[in-house]
Protein backbone atom coordinates (compact mmCIF):
# COMPACT_ATOMS: atom_id res chain seq x y z
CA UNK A 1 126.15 165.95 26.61
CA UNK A 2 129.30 163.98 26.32
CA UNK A 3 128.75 160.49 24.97
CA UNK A 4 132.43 158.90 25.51
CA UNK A 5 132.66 155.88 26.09
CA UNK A 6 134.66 155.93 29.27
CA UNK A 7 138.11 153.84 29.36
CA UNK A 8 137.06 150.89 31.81
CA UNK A 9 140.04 149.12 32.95
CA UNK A 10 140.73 145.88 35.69
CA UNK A 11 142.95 145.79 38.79
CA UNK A 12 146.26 144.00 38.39
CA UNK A 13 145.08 141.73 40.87
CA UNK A 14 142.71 140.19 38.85
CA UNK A 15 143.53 136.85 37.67
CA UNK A 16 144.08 135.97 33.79
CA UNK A 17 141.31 133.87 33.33
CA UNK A 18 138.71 136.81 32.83
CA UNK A 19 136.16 135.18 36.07
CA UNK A 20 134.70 136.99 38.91
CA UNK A 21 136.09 140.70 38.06
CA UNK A 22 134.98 144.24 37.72
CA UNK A 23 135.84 146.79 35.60
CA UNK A 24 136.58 150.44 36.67
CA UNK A 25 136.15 153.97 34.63
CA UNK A 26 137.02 156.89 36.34
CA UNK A 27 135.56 160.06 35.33
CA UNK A 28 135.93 163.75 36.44
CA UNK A 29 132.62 163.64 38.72
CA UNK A 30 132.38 159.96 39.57
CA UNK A 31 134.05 156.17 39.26
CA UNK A 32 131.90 153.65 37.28
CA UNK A 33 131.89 150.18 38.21
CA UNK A 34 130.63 146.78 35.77
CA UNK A 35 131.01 143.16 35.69
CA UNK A 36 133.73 142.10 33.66
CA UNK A 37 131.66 138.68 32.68
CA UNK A 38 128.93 141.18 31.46
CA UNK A 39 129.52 144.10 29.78
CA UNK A 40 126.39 145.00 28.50
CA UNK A 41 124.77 144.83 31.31
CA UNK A 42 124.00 148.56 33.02
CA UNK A 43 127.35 149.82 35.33
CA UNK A 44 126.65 151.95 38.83
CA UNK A 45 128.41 155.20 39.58
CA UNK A 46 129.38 156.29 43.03
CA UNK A 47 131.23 160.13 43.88
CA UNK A 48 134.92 160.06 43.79
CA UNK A 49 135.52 160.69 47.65
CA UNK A 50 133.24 157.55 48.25
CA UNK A 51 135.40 155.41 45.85
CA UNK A 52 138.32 156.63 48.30
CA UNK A 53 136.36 155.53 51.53
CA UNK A 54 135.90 151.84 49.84
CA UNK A 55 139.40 151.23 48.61
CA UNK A 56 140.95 152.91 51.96
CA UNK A 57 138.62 150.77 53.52
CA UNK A 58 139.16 147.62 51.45
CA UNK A 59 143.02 148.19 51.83
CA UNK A 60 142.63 147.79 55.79
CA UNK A 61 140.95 144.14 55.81
């Protein structure tokens, strides 16, 4: 079992005051998603290829 902590990182859009962000890790099997304001509290996980879908998605709008 691999315990690493993954390396969680922000978009750079995300504004400099540290408010309304999430963090992404991106593993070999799936990207991890938090709230910056929050780290302790429990992240979700969604497959790679989905993670495409949303940001090709989010790029359109």
């Amino acid at each position: 079992m691999n315990t690493t902590e993954p390396a969680w990182f922000k978009s750079t859009y995300s504004g400099t005051q540290g408010d309304d962000c999430v963090e992404v890790a991106i593993t070999e099997q799936v990207v991890c998603v938090r709230d910056s304001k929050d780290v302790t509290r429990p992240h979700f996980a969604v497959g790679r290829e989905e993670w495409a879908r949303f940001v090709g998605f989010a790029a359109e709008v």
